[in-house]
PDB file of N, CA and C in Angstrom:
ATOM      1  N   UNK A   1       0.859  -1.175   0.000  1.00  0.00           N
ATOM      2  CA  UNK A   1       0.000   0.000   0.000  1.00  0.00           C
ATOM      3  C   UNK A   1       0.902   1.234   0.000  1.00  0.00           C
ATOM      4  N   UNK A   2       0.629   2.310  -1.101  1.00  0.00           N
ATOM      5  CA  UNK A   2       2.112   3.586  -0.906  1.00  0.00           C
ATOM      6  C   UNK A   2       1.467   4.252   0.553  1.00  0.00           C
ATOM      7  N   UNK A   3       2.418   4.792   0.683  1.00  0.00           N
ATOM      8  CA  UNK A   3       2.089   5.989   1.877  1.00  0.00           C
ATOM      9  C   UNK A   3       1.540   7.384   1.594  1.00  0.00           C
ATOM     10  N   UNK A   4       1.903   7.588   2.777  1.00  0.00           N
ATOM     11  CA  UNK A   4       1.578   9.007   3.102  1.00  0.00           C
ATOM     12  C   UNK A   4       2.159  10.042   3.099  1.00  0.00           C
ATOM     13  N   UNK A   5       2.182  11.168   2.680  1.00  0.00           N
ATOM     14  CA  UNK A   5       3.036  12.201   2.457  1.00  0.00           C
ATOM     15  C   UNK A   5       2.592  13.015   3.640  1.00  0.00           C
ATOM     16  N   UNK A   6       3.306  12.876   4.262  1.00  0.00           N
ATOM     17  CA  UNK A   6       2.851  14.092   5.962  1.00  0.00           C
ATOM     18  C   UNK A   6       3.432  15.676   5.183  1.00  0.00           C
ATOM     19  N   UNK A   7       3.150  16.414   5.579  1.00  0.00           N
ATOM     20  CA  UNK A   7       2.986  17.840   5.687  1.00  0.00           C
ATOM     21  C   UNK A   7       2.770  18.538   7.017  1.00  0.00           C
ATOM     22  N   UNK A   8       3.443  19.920   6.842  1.00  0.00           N
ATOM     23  CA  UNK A   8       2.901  20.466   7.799  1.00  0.00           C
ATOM     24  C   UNK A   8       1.975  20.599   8.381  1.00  0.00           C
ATOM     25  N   UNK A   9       0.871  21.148   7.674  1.00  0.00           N
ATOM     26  CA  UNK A   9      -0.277  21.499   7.883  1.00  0.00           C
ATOM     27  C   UNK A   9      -1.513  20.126   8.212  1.00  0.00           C
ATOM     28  N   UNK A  10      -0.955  18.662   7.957  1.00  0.00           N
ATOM     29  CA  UNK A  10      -1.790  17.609   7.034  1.00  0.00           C
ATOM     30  C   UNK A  10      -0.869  16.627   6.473  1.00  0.00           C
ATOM     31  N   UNK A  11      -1.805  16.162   5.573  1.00  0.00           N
ATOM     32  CA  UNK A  11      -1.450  15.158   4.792  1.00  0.00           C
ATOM     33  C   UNK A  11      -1.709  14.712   3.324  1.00  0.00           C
ATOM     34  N   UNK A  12      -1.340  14.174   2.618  1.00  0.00           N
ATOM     35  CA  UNK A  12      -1.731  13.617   1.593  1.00  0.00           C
ATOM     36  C   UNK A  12      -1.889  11.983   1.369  1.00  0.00           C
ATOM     37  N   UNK A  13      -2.365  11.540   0.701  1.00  0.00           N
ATOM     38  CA  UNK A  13      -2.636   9.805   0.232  1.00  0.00           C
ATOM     39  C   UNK A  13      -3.455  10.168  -1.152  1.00  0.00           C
ATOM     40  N   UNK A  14      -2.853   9.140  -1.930  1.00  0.00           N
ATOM     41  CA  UNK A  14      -3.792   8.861  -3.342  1.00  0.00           C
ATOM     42  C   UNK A  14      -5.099   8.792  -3.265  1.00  0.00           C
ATOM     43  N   UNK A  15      -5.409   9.255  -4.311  1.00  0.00           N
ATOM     44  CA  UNK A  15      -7.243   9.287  -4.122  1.00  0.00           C
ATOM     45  C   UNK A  15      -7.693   7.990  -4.228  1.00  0.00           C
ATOM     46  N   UNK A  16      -7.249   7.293  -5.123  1.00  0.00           N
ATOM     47  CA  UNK A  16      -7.109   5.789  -5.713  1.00  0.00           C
ATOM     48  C   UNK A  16      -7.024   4.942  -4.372  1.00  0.00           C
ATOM     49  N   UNK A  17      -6.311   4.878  -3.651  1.00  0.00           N
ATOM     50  CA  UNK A  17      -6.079   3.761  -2.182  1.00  0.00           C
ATOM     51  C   UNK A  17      -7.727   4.167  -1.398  1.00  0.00           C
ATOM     52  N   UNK A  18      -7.447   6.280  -1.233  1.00  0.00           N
ATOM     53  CA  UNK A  18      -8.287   6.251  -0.663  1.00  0.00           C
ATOM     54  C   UNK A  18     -10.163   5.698  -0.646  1.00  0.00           C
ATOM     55  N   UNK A  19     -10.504   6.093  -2.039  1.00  0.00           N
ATOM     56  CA  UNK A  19     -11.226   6.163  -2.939  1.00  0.00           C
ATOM     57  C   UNK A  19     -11.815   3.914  -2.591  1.00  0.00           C
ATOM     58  N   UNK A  20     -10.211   3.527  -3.299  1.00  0.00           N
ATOM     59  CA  UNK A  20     -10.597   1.560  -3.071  1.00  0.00           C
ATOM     60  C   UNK A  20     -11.220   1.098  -1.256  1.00  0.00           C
ATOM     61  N   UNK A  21     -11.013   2.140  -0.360  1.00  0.00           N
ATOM     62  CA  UNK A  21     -11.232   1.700   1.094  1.00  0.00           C
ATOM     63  C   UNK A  21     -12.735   2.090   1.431  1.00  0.00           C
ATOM     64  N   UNK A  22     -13.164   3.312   0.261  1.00  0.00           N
ATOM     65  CA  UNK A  22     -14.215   3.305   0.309  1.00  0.00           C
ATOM     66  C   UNK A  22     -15.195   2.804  -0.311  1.00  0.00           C
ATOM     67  N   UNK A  23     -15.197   1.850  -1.245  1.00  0.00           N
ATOM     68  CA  UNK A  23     -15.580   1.095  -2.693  1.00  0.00           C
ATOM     69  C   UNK A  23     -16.112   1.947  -3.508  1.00  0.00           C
ATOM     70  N   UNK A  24     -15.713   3.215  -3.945  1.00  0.00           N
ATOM     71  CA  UNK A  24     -16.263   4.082  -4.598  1.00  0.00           C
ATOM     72  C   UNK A  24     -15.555   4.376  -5.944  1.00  0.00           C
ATOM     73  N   UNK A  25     -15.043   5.035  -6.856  1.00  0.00           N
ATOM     74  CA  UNK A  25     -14.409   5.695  -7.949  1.00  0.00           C
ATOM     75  C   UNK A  25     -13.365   6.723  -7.086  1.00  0.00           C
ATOM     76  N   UNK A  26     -12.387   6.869  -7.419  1.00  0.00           N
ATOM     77  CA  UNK A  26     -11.734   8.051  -7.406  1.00  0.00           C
ATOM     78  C   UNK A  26     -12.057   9.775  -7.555  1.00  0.00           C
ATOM     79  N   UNK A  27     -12.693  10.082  -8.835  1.00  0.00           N
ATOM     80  CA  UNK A  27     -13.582  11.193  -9.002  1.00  0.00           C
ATOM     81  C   UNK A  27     -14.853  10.834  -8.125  1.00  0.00           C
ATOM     82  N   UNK A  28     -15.349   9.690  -7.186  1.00  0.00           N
ATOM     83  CA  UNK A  28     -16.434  10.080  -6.467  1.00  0.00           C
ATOM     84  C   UNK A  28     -16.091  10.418  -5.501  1.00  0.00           C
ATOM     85  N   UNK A  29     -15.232   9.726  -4.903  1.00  0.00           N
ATOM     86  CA  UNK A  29     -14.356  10.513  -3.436  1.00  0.00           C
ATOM     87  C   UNK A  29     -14.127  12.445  -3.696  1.00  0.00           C
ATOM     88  N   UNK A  30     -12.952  12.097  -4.893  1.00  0.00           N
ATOM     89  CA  UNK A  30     -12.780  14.126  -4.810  1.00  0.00           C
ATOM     90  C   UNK A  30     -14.119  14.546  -5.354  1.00  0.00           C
ATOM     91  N   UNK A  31     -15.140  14.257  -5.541  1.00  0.00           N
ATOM     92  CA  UNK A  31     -16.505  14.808  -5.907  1.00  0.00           C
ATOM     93  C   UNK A  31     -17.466  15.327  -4.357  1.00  0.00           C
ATOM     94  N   UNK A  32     -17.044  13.846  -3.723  1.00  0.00           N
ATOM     95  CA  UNK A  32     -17.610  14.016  -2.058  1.00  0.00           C
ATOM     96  C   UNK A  32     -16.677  14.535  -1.234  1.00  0.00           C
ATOM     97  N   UNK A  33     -15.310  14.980  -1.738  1.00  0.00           N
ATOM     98  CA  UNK A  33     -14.888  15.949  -0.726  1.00  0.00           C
ATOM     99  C   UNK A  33     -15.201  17.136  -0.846  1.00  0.00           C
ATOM    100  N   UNK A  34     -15.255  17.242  -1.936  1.00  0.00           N
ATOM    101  CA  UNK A  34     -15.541  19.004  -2.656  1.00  0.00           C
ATOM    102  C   UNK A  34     -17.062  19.633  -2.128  1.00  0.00           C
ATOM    103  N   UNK A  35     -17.867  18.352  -2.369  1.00  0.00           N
ATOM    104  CA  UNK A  35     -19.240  18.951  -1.953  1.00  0.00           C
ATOM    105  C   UNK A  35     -19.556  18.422   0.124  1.00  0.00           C
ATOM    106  N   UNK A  36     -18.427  18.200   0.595  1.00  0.00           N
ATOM    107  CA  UNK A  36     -18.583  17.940   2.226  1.00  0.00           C
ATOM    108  C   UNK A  36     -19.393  16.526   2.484  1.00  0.00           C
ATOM    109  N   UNK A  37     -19.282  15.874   1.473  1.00  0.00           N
ATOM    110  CA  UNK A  37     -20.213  14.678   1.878  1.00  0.00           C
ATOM    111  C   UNK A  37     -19.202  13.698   2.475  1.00  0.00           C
ATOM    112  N   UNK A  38     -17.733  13.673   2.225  1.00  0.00           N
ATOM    113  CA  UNK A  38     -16.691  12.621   2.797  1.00  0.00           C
ATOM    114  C   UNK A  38     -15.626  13.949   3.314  1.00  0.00           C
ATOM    115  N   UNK A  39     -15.599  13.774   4.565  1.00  0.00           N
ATOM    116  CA  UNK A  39     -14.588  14.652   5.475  1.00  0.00           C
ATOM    117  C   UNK A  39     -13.661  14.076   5.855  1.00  0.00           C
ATOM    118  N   UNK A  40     -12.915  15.044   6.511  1.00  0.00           N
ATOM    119  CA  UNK A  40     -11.482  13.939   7.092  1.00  0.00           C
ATOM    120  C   UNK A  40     -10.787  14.712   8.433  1.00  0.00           C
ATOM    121  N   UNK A  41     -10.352  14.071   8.977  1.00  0.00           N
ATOM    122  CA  UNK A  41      -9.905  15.125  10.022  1.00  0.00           C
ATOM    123  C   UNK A  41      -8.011  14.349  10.597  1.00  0.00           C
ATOM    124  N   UNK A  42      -7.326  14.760  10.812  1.00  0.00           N
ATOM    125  CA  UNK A  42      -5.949  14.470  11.221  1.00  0.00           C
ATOM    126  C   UNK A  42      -5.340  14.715  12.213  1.00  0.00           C
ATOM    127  N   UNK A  43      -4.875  13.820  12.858  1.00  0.00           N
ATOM    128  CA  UNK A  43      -4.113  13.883  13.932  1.00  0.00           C
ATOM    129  C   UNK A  43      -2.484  13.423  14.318  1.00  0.00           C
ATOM    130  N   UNK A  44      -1.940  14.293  15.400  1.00  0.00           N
ATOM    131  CA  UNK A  44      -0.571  13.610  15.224  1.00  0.00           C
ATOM    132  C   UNK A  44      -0.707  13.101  16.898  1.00  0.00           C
ATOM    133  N   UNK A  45       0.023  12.138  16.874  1.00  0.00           N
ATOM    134  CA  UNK A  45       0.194  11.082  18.041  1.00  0.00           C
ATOM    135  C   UNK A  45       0.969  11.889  19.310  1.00  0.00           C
ATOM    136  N   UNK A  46       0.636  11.706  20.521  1.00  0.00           N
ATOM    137  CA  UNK A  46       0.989  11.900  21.775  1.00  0.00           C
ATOM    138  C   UNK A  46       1.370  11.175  22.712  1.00  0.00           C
ATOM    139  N   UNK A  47       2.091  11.529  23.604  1.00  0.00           N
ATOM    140  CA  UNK A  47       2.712  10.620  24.751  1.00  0.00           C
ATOM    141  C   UNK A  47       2.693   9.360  24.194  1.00  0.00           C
ATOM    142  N   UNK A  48       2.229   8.444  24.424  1.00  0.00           N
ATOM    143  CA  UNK A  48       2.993   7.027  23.974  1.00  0.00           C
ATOM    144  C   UNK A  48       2.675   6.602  22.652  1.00  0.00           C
ATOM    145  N   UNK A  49       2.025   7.457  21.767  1.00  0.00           N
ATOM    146  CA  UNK A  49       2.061   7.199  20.467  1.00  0.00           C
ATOM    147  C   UNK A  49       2.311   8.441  19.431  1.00  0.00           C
ATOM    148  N   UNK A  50       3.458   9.026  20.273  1.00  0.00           N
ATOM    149  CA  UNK A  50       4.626  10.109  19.789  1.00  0.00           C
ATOM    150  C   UNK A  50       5.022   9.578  18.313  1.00  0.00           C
ATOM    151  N   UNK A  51       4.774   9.996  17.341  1.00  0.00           N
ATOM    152  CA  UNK A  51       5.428   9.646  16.194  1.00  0.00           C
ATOM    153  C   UNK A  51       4.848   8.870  14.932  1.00  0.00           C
ATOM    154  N   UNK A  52       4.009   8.866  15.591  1.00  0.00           N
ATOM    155  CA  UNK A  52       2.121   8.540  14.416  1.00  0.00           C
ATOM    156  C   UNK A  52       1.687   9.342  14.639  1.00  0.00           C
ATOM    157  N   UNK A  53       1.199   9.220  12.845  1.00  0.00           N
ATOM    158  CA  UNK A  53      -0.342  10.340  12.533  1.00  0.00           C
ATOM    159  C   UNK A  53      -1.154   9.423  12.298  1.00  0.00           C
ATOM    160  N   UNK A  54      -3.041  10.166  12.540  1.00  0.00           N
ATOM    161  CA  UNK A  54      -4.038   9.137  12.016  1.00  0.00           C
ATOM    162  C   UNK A  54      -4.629  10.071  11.170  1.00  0.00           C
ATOM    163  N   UNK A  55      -5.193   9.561  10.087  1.00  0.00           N
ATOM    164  CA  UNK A  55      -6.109  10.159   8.832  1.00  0.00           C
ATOM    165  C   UNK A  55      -7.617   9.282   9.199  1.00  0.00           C
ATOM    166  N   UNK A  56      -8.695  10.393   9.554  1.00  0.00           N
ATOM    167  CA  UNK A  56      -9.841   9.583   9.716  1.00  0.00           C
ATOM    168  C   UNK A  56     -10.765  10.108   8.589  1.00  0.00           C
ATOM    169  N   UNK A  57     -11.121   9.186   7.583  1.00  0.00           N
ATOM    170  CA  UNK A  57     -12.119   9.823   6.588  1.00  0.00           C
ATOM    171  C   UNK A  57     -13.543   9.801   6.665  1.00  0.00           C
ATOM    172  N   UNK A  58     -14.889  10.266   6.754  1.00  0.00           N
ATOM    173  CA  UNK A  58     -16.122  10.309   7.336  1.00  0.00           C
ATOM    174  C   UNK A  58     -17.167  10.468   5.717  1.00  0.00           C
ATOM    175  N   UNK A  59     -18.014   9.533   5.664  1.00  0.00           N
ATOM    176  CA  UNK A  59     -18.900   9.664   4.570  1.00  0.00           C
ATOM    177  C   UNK A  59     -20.256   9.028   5.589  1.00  0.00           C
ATOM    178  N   UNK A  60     -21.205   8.942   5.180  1.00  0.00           N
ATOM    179  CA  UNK A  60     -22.380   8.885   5.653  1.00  0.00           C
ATOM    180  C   UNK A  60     -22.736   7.156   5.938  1.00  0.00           C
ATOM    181  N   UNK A  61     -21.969   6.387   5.723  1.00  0.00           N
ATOM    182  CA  UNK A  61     -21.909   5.073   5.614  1.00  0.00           C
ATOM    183  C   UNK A  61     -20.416   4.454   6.353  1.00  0.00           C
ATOM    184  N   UNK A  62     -19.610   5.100   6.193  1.00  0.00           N
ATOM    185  CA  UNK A  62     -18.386   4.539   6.273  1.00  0.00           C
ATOM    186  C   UNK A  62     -17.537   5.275   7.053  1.00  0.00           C
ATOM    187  N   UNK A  63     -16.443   4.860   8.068  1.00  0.00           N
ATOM    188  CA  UNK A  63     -15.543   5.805   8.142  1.00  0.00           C
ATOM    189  C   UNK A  63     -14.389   5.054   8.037  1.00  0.00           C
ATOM    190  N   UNK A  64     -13.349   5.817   7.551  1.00  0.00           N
ATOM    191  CA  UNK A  64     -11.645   4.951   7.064  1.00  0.00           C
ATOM    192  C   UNK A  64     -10.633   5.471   8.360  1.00  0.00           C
ATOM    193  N   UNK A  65      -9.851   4.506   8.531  1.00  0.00           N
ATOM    194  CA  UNK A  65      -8.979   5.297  10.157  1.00  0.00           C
ATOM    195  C   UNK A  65      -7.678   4.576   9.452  1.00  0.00           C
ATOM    196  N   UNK A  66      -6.500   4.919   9.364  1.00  0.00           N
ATOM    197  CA  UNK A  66      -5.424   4.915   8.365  1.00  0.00           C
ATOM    198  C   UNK A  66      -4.155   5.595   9.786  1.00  0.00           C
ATOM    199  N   UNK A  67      -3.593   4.926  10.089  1.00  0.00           N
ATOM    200  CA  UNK A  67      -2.274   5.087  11.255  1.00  0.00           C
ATOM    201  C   UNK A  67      -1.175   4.767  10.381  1.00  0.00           C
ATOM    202  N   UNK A  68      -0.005   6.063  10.316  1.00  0.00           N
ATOM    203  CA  UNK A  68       1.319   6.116   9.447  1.00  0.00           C
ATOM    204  C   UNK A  68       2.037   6.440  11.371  1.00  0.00           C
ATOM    205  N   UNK A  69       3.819   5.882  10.485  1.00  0.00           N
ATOM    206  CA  UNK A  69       4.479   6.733  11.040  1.00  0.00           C
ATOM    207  C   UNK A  69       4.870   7.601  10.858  1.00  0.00           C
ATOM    208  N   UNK A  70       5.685   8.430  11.440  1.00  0.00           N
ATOM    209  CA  UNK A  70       6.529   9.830  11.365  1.00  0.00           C
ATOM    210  C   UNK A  70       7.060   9.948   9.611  1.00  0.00           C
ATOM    211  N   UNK A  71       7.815   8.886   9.023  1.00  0.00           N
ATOM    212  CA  UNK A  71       7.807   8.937   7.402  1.00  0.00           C
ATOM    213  C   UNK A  71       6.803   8.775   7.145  1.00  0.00           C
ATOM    214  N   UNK A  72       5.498   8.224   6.883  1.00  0.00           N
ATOM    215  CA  UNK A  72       4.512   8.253   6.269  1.00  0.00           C
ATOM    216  C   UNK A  72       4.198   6.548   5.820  1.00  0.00           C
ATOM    217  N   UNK A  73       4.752   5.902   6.329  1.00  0.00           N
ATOM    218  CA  UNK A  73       4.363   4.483   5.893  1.00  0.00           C
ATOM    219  C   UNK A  73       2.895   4.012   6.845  1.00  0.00           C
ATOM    220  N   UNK A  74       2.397   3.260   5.870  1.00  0.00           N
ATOM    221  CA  UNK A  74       1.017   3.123   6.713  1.00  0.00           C
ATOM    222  C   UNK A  74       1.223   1.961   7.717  1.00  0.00           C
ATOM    223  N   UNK A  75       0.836   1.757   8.927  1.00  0.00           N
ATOM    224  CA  UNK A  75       1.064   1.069   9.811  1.00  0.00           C
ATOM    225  C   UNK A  75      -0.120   0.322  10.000  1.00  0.00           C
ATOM    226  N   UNK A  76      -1.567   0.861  10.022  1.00  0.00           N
ATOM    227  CA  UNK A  76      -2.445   0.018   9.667  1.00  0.00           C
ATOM    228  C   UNK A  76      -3.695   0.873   9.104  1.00  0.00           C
ATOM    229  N   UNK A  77      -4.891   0.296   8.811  1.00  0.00           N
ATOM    230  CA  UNK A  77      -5.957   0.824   7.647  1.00  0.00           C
ATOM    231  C   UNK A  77      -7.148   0.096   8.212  1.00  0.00           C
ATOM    232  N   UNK A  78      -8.264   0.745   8.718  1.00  0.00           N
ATOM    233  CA  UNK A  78      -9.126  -0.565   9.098  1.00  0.00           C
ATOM    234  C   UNK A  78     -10.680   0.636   8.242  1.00  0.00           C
ATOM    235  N   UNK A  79     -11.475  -0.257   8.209  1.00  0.00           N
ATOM    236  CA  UNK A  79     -12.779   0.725   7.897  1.00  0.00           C
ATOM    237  C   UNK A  79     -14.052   0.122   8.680  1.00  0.00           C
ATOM    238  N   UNK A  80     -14.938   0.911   9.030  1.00  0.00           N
ATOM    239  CA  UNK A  80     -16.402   0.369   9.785  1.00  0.00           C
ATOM    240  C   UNK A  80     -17.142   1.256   8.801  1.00  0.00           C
ATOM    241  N   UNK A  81     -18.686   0.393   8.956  1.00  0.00           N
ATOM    242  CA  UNK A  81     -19.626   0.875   8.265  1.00  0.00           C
ATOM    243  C   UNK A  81     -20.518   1.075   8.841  1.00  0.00           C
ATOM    244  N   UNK A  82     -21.543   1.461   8.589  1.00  0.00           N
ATOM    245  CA  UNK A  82     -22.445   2.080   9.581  1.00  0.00           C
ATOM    246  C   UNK A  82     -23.619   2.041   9.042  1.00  0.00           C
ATOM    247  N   UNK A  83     -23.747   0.763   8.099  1.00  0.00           N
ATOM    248  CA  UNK A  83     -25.197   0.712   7.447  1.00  0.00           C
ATOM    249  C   UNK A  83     -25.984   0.310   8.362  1.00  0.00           C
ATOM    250  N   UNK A  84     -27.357   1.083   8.543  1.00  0.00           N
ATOM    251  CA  UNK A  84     -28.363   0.470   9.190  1.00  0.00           C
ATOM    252  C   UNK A  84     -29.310  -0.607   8.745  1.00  0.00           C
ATOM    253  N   UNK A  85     -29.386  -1.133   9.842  1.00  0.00           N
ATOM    254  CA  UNK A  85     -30.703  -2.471   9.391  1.00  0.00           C
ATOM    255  C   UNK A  85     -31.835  -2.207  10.237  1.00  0.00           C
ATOM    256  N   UNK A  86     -32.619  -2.773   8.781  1.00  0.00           N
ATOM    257  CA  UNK A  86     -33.904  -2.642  10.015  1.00  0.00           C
ATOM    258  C   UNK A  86     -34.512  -3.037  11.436  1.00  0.00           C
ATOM    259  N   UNK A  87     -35.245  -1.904  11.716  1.00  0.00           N
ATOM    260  CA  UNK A  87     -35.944  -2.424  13.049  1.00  0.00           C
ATOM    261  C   UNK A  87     -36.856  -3.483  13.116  1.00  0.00           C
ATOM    262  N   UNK A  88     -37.175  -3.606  14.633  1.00  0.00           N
ATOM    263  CA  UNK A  88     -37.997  -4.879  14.825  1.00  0.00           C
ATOM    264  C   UNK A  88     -39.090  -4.458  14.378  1.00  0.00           C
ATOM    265  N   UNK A  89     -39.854  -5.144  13.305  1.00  0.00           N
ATOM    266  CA  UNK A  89     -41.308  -4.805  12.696  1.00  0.00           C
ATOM    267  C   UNK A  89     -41.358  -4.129  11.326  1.00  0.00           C
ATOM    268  N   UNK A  90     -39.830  -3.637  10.955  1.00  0.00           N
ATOM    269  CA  UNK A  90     -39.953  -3.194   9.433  1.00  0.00           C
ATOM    270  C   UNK A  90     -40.092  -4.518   8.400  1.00  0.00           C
TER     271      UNK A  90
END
């Protein structure tokens, strides 16, 4: 899996990796970032996990949680979904 390009400010990752974690297209991901429907928010690691960042991506179904180290190699990638099922009696 390539990495991550840390930045100051952030980060970067291919739309393509990102895009396959969400089973979507590439132009649908940068389509749902542009219009706020898939967000993301970033963090850098503290006290005992000094030296990782996490990339958490948020769409209405899914969220992606992506842990690099300090170079940017991904350390792990997991995703949950959040489809609902029906209630008792639907």
């Amino acid at each position: 899996m390539p990495g991550i390009d840390l930045q100051q400010d952030g980060a970067r990752i291919d739309a393509a990796v990102l895009a396959r974690a969400f089973g979507i297209s590439a132009d649908d991901l940068r389509q749902g970032m542009r219009d706020g429907t898939i967000t993301s928010r970033f963090e850098r690691g503290a006290g005992k996990d000094a030296g990782t960042v996490r990339l958490i991506f948020f769409s209405s179904s899914r969220r992606i949680r992506i842990t690099a180290n300090a170079s940017g190699r991904i350390l792990s990638c997991g995703a949950l979904d959040f489809a609902r099922s029906p209630g008792p009696g639907s």
